[in-house]
PDB file of N, CA and C in Angstrom:
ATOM      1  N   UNK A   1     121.441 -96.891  33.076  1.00  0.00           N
ATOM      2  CA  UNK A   1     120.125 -97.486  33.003  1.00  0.00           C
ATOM      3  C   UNK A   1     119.369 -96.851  31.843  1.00  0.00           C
ATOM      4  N   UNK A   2     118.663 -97.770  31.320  1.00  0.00           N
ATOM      5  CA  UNK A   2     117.895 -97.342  29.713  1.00  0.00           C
ATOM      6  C   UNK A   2     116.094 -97.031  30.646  1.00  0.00           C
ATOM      7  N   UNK A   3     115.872 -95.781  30.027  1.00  0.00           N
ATOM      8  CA  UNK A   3     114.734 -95.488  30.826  1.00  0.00           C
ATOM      9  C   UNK A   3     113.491 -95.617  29.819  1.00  0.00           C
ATOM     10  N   UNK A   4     113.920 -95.001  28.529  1.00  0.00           N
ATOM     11  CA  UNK A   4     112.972 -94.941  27.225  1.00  0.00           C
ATOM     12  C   UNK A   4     112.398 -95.861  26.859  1.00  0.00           C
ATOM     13  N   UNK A   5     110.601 -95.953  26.544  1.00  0.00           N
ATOM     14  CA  UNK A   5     109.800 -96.700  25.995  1.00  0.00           C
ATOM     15  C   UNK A   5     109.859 -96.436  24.820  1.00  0.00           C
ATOM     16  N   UNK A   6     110.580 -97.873  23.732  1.00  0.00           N
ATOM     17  CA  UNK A   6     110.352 -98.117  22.730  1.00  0.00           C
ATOM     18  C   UNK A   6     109.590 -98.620  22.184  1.00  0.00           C
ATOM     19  N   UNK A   7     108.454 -98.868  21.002  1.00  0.00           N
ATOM     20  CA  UNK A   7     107.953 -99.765  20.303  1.00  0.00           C
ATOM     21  C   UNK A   7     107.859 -99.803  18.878  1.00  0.00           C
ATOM     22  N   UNK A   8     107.261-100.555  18.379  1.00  0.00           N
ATOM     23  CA  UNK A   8     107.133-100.616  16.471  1.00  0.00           C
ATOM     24  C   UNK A   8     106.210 -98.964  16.269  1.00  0.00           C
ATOM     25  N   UNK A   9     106.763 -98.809  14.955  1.00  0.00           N
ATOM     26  CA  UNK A   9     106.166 -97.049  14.778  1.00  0.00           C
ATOM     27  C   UNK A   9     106.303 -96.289  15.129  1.00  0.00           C
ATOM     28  N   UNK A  10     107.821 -96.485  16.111  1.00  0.00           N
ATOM     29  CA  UNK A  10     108.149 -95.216  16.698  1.00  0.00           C
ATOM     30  C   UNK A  10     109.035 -94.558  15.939  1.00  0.00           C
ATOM     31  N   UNK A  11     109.031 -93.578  15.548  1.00  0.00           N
ATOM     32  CA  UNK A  11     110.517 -92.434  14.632  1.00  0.00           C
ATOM     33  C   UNK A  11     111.423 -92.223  15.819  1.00  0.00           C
ATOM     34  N   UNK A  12     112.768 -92.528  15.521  1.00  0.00           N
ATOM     35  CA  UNK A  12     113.848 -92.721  16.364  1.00  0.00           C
ATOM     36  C   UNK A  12     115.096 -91.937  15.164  1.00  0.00           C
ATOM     37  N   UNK A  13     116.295 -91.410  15.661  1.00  0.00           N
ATOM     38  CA  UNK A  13     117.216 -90.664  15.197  1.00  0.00           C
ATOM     39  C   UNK A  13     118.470 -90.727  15.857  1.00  0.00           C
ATOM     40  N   UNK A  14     119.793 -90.995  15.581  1.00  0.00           N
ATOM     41  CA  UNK A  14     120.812 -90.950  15.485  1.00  0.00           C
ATOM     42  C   UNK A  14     121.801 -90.769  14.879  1.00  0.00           C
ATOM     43  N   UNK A  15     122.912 -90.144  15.468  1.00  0.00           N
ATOM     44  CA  UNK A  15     123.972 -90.184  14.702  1.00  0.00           C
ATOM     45  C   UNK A  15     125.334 -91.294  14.949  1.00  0.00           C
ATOM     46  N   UNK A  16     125.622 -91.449  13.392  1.00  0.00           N
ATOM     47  CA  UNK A  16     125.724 -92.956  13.007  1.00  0.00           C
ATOM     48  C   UNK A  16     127.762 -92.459  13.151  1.00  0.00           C
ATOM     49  N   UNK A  17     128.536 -93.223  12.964  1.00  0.00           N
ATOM     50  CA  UNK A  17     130.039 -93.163  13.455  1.00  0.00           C
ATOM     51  C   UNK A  17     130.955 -91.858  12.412  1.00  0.00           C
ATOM     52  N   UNK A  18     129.961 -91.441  11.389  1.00  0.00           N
ATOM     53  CA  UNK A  18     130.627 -90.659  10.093  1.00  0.00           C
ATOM     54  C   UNK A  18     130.007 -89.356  10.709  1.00  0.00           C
ATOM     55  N   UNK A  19     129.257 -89.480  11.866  1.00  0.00           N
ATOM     56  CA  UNK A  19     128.547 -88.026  12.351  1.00  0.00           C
ATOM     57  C   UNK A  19     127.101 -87.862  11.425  1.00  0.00           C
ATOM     58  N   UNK A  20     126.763 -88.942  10.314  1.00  0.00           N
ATOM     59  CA  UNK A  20     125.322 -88.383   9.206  1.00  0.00           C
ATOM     60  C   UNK A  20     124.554 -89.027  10.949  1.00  0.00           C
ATOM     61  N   UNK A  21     123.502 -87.500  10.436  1.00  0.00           N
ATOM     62  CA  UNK A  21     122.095 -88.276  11.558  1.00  0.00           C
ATOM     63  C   UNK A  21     121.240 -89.254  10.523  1.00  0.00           C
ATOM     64  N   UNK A  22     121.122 -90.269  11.217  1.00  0.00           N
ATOM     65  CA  UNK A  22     120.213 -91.491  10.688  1.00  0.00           C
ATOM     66  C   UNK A  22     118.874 -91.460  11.234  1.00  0.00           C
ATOM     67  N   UNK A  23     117.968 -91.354  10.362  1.00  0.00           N
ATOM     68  CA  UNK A  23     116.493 -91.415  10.574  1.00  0.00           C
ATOM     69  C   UNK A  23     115.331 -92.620  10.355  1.00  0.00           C
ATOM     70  N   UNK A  24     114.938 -93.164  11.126  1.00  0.00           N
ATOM     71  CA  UNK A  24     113.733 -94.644  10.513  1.00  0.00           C
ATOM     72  C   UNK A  24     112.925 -94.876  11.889  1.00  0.00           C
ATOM     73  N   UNK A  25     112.209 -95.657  11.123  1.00  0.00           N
ATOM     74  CA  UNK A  25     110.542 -96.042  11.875  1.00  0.00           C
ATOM     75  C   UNK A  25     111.218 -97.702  12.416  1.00  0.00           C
ATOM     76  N   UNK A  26     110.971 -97.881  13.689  1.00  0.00           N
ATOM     77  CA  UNK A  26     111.622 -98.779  13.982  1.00  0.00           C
ATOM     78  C   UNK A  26     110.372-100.031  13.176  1.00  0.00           C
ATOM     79  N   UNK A  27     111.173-101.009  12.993  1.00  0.00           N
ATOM     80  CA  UNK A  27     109.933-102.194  12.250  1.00  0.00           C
ATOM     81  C   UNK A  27     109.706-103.441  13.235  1.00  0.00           C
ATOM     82  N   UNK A  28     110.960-104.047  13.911  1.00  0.00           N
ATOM     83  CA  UNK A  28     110.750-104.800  14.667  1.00  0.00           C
ATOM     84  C   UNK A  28     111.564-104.444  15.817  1.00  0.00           C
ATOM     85  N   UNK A  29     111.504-104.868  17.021  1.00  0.00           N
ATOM     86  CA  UNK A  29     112.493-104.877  18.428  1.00  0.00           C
ATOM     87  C   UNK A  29     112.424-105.942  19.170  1.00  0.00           C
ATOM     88  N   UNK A  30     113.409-106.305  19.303  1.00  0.00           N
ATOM     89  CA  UNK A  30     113.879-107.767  20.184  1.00  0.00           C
ATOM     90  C   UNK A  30     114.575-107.442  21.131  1.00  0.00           C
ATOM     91  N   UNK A  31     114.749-107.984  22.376  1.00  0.00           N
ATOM     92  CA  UNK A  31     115.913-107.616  23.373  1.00  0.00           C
ATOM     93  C   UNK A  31     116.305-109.160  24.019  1.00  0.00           C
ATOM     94  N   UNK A  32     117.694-109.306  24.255  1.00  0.00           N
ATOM     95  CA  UNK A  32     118.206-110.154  24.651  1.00  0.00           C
ATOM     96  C   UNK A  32     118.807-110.256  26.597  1.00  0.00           C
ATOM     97  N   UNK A  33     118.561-110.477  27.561  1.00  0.00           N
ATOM     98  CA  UNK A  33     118.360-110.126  28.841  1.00  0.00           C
ATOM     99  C   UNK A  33     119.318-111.008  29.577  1.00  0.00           C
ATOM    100  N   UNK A  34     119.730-110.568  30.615  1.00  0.00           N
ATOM    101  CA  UNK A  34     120.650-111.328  31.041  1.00  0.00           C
ATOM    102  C   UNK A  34     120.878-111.176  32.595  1.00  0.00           C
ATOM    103  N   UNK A  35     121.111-111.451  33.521  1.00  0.00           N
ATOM    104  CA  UNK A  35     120.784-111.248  34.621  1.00  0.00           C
ATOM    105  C   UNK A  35     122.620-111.453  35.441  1.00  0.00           C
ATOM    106  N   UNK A  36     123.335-112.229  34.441  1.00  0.00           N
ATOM    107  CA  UNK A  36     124.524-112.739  34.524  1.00  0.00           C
ATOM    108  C   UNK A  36     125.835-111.971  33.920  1.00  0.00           C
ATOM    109  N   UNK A  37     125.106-111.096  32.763  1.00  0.00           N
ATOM    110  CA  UNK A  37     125.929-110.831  31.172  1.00  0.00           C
ATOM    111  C   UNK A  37     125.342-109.829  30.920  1.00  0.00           C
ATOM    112  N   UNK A  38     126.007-109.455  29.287  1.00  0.00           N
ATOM    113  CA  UNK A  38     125.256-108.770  28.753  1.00  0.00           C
ATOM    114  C   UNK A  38     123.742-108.353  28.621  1.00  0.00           C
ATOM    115  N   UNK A  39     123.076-107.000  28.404  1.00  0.00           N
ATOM    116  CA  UNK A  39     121.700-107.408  27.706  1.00  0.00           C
ATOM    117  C   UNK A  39     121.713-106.334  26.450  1.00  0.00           C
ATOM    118  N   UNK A  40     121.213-107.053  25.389  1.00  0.00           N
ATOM    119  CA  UNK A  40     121.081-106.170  24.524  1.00  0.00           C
ATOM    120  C   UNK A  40     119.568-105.855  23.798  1.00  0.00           C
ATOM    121  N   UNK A  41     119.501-104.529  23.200  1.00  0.00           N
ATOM    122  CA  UNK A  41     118.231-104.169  22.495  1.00  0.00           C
ATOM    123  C   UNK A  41     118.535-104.195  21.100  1.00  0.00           C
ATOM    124  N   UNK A  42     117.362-105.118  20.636  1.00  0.00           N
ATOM    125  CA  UNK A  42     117.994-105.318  18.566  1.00  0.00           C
ATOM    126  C   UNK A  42     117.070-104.624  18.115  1.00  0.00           C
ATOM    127  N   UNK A  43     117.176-103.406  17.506  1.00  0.00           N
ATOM    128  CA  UNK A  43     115.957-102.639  16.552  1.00  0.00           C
ATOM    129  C   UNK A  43     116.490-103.138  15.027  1.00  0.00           C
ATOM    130  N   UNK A  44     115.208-103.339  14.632  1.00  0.00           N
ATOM    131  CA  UNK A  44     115.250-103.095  12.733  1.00  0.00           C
ATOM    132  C   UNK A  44     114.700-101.938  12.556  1.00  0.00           C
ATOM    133  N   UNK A  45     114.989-101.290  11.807  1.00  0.00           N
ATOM    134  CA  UNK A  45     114.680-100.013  11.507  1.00  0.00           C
ATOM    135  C   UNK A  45     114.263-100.205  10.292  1.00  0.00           C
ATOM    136  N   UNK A  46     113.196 -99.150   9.117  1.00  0.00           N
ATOM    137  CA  UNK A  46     113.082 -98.451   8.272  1.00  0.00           C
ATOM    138  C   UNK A  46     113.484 -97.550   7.700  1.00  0.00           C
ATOM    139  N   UNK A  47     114.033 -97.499   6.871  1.00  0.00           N
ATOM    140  CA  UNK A  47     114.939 -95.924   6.317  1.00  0.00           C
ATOM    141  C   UNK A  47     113.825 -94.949   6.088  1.00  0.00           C
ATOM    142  N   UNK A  48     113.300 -94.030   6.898  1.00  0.00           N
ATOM    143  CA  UNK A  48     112.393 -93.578   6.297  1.00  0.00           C
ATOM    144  C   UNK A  48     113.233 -92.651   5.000  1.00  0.00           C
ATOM    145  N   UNK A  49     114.083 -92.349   5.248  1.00  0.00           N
ATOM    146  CA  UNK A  49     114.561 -91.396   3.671  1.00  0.00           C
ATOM    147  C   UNK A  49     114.513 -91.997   2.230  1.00  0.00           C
ATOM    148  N   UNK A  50     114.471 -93.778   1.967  1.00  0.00           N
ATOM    149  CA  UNK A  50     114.384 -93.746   0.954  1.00  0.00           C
ATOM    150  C   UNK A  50     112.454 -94.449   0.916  1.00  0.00           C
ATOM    151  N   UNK A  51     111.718 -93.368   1.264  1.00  0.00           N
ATOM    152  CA  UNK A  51     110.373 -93.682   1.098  1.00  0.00           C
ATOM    153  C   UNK A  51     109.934 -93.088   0.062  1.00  0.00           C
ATOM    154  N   UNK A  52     108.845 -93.844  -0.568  1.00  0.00           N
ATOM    155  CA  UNK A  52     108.465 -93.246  -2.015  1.00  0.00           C
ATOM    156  C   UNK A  52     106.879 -92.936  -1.343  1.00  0.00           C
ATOM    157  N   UNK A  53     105.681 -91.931  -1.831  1.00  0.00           N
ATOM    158  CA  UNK A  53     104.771 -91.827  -1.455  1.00  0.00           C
ATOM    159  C   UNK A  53     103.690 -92.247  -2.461  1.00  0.00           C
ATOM    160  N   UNK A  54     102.553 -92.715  -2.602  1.00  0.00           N
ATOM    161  CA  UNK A  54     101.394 -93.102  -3.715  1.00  0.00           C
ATOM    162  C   UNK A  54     102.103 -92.593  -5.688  1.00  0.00           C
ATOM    163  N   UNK A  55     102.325 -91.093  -4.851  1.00  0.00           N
ATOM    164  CA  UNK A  55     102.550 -90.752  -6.411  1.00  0.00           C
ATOM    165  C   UNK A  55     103.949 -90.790  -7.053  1.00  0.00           C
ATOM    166  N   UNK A  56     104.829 -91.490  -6.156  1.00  0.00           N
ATOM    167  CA  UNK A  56     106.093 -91.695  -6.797  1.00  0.00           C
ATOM    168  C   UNK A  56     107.414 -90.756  -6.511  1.00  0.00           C
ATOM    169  N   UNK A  57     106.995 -90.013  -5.154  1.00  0.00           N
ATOM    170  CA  UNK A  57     108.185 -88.798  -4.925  1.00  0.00           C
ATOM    171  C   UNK A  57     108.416 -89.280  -3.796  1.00  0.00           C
ATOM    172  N   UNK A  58     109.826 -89.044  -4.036  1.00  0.00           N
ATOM    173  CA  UNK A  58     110.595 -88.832  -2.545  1.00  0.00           C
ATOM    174  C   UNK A  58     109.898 -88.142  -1.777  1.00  0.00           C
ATOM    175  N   UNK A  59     109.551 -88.588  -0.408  1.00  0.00           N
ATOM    176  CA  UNK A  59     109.269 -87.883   0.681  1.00  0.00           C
ATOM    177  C   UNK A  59     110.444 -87.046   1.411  1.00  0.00           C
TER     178      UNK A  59
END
């Protein structure tokens, strides 16, 4: 059972199948529900690593 409240703007982290931890701001979330089947949760994420800030630097 999935217990965690997700929403947009949340910073979320994982590690991805190569073992790199993956970091981003989720942008959108959809979930697909099923009472029969599957259910799934669709995040889009943000990379926050390739963010640039006002003055042009890597954050």
């Amino acid at each position: 059972m999935y217990t965690h409240k997700l929403k947009v703007g949340d910073k979320v982290s994982f590690i991805d199948g190569t073992g790199k931890k993956i970091k981003g701001t989720i942008s959108q979330a959809d979930a697909v529900l099923s009472n029969i089947g599957e259910c799934s949760l669709i995040l889009k994420l943000y990379d926050d690593a390739n963010y640039l800030n006002i003055k042009g630097e890597a954050k």
